[in-house]
Protein backbone atom coordinates (compact mmCIF):
# COMPACT_ATOMS: atom_id res chain seq x y z
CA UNK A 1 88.11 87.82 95.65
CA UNK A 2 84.18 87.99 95.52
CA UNK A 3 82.22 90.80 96.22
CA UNK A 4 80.07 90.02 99.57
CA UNK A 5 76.52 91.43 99.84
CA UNK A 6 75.11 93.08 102.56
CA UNK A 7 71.36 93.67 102.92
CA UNK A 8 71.35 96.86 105.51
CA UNK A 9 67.86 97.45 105.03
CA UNK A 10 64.77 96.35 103.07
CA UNK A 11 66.05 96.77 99.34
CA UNK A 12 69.22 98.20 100.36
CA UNK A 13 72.44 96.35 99.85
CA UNK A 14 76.20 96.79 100.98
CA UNK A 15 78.43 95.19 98.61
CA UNK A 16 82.41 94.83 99.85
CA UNK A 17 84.70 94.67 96.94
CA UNK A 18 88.83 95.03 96.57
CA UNK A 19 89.00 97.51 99.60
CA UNK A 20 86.18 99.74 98.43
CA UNK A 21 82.25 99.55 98.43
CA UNK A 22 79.45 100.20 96.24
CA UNK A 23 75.76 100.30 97.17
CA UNK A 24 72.43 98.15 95.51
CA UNK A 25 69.32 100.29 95.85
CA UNK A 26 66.38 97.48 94.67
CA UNK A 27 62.58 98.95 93.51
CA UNK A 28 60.87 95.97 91.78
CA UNK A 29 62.94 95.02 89.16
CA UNK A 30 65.03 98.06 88.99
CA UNK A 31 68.00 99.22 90.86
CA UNK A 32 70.00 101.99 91.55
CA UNK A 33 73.84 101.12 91.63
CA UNK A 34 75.58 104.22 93.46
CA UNK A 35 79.62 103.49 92.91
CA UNK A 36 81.14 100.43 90.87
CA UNK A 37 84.75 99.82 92.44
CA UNK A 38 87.88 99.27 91.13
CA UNK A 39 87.84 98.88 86.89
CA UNK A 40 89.00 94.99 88.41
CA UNK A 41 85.61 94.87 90.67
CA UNK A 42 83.75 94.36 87.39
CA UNK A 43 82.56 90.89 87.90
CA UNK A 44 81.93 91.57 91.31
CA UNK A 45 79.74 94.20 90.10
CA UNK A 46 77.97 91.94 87.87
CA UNK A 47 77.76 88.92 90.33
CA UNK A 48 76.50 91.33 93.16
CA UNK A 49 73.59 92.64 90.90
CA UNK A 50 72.74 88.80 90.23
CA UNK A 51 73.11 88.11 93.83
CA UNK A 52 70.26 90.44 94.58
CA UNK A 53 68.19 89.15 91.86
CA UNK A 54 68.93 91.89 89.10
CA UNK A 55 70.90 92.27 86.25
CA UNK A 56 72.88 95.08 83.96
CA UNK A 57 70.17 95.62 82.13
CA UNK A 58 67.97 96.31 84.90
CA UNK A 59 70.04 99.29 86.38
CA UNK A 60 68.07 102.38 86.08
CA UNK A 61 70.76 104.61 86.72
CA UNK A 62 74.60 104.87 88.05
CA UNK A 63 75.08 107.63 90.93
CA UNK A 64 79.07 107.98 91.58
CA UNK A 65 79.93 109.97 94.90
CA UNK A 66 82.76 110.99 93.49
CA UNK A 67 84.76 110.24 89.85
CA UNK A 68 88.28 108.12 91.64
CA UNK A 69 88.88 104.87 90.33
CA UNK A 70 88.05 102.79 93.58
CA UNK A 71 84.27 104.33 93.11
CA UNK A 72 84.06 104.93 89.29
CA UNK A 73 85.15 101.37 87.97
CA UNK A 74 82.56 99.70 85.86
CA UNK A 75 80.48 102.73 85.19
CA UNK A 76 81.57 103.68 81.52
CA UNK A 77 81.11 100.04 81.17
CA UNK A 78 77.84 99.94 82.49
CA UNK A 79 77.11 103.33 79.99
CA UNK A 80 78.61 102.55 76.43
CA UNK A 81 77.50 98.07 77.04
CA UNK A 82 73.90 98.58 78.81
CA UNK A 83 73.36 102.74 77.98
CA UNK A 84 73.11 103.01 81.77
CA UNK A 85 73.29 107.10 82.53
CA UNK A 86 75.52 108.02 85.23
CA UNK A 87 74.87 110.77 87.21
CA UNK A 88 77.07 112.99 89.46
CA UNK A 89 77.06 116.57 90.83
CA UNK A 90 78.10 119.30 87.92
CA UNK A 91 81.30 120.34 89.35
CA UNK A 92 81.99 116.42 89.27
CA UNK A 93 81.09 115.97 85.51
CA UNK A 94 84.40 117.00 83.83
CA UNK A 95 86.32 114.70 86.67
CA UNK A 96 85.11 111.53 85.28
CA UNK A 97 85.75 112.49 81.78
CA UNK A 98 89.16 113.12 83.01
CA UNK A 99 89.59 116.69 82.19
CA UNK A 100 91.39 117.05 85.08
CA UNK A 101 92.48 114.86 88.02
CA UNK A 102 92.09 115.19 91.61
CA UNK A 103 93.57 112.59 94.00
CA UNK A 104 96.98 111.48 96.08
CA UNK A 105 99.85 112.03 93.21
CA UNK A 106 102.77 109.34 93.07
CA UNK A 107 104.65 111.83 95.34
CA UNK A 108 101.90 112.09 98.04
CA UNK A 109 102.13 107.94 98.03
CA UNK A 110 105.64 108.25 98.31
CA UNK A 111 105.91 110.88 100.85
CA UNK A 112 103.38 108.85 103.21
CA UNK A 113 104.73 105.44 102.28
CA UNK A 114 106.59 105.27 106.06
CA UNK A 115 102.53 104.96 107.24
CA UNK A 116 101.34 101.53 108.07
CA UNK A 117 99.17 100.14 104.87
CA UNK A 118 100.43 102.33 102.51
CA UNK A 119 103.19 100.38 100.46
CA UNK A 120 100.75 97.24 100.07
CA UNK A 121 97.62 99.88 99.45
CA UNK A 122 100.00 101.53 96.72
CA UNK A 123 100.50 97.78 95.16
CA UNK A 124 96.79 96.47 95.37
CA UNK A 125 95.85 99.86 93.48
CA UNK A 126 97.69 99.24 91.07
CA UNK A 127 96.39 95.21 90.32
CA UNK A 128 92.73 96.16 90.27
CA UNK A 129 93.24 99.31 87.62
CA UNK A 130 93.55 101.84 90.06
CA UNK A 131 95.69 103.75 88.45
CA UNK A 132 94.08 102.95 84.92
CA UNK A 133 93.14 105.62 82.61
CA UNK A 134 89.23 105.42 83.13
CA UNK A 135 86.94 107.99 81.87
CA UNK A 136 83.32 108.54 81.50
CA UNK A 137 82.53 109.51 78.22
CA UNK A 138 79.24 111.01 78.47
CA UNK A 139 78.69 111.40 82.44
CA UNK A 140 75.25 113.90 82.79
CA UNK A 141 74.68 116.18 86.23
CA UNK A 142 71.76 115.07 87.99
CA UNK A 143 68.66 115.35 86.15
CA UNK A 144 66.52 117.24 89.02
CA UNK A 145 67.06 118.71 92.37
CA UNK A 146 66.41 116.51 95.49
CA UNK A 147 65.04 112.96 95.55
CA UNK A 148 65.77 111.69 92.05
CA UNK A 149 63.28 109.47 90.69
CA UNK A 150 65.04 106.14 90.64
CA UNK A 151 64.72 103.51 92.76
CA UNK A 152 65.79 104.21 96.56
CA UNK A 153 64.88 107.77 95.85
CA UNK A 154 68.32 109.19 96.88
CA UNK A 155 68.70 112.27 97.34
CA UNK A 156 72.19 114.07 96.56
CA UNK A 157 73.99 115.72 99.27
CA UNK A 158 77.21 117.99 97.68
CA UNK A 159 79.96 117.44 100.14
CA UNK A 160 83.11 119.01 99.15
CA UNK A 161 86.85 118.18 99.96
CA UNK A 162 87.84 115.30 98.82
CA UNK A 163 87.13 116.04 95.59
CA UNK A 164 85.04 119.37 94.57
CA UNK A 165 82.02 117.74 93.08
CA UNK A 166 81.76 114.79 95.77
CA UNK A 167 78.15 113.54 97.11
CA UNK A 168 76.54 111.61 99.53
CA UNK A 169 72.92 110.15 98.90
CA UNK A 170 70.60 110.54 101.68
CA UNK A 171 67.56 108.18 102.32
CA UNK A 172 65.54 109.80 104.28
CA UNK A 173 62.92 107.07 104.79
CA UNK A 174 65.01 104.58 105.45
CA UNK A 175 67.73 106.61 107.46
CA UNK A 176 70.71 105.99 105.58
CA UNK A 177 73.06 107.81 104.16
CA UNK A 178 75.22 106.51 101.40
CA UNK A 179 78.90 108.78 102.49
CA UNK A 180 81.66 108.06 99.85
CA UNK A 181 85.20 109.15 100.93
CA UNK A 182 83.54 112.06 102.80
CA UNK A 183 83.17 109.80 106.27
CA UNK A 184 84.50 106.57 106.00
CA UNK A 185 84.24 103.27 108.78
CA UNK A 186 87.89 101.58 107.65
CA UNK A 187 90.55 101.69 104.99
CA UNK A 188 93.75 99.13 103.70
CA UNK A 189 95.78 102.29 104.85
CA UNK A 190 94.39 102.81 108.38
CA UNK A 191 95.02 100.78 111.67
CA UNK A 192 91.42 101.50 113.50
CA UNK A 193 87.54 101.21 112.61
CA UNK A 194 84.60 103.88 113.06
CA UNK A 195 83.91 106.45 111.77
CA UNK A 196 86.66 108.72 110.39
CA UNK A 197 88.55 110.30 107.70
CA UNK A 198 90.86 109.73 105.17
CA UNK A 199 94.51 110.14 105.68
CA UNK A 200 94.64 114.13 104.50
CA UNK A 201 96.92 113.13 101.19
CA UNK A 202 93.79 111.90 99.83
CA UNK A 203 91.87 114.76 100.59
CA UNK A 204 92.01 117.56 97.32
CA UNK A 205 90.83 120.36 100.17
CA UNK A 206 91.01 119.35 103.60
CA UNK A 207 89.11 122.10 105.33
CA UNK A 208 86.50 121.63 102.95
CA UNK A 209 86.37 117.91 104.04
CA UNK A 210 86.07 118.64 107.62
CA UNK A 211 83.25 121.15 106.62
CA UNK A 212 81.36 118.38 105.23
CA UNK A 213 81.27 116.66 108.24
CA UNK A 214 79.03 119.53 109.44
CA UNK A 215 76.37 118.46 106.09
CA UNK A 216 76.54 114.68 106.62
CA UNK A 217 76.16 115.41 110.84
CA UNK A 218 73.00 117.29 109.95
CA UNK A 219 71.30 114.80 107.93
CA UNK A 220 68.40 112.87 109.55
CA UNK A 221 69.71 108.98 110.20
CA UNK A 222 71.61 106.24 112.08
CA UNK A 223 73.12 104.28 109.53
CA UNK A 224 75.78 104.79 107.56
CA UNK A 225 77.24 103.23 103.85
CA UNK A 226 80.47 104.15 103.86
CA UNK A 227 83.02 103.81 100.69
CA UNK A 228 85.31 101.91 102.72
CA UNK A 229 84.66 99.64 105.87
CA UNK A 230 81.66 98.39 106.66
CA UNK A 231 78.11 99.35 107.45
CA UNK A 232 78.29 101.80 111.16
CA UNK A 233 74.84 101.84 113.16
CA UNK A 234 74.40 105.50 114.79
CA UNK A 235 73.49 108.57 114.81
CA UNK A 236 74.72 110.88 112.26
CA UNK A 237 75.62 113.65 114.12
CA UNK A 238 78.06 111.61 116.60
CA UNK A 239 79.79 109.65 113.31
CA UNK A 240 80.86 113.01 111.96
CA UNK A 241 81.83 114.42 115.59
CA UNK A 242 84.33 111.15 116.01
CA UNK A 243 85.64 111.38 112.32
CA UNK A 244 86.17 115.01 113.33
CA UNK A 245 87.69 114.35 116.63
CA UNK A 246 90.33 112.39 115.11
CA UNK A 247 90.82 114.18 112.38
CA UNK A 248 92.10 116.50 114.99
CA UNK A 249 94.27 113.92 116.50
């Protein structure tokens, strides 16, 4: 499978991997990559960057919403090959270097396997290294409070819940906001599209998740890059209500 690219908006690109997204912020030359898919997405990675007319080399800086495998793929590849820094919030840090752990557990997938999606989910995980061992060795916090100087000039928004140190980059210029698993538009595991959450096994703290939804909601945009599905025109405020509203369902 090839990684398709999306432009969304002038030097901002969508990329669709195996069942998971990552994002192509463009200034000049440089980029900002924010997520890298599955450890298998790697040449989609590299063929998306060369689609948009960059390269490894030219990638200022990874940003990772949050350190699971579907989001955190290629980045200590990207580090240790091309000394790329990746960045995520603090709380986030020891996550990617796999000091602990914080996602659905073979007995969660088990438990939930009588849901449509989840059986064939569980078995594409597993062929693109989502279950790998895949640390960060050196991951860094961000280096400043609020718009970080890199290209795109995202700004992180901390968004607890689905794991404690997740993010979502806000654009403010452009109106976009970059959401992770912390609002989603689609997933292998779920039978409807729009704006919603997770199934709650993925979820480390639920009722911290649904709090988010009150963060992204207040954030000034209409378009949203979510980590799974595609791109959802809108305002922000009503994709959080109807990811909360069924939530609730």
């Amino acid at each position: 499978m090839r990684a398709e690219v999306r432009q969304v908006a002038d030097a901002t690109y969508l990329v669709h991997g195996h069942n998971t997204n990552w994002v192509i912020l463009k200034d000049g030359d440089d980029v900002t990559l924010v997520d890298t898919g599955y450890p298998g997405d790697r040449q989609g990675v590299l063929d998306s960057l060369a689609a948009v007319g960059s390269s490894p080399e030219a990638v200022a800086a990874v940003l990772i919403t949050h350190a699971h495998n579907d989001h955190l793929g290629s980045a200590e590849y990207l580090r240790a090959v091309h000394g790329t820094p990746v960045y995520l919030h603090p709380a986030e840090v020891p996550h990617a270097r796999r000091e602990f752990l914080h996602q659905a557990t073979i007995g969660d997938v088990v438990r939930n396997a009588w849901r449509p999606g989840v059986v064939a989910w569980a078995v594409h995980v597993v062929r693109v290294g989502g279950t790998d061992h895949n640390p960060v060795t050196a991951p860094e916090p961000f280096p400043a409070e609020g718009a970080l100087d890199l290209p795109g000039r995202p700004v992180p928004v901390h968004t607890p819940g689905h794991t404690d140190g997740h993010c979502v980059y806000h654009l403010p210029d452009a109106g976009i906001v970059i959401s992770g698993d912390a609002l989603v538009v689609g997933h292998a595991t779920s039978r409807i599209t729009g704006p919603q959450l997770l199934h709650r096994f993925f979820d480390h703290e639920r009722a911290r998740t649904l709090a988010s939804l009150e963060l992204i909601g207040a954030l000034d945009g209409d378009t949203l890059l979510p980590g799974h599905g595609a791109v959802h025109r809108g305002p922000l405020r009503a994709a959080a209500e109807q990811a909360r509203e069924r939530a609730s369902r």
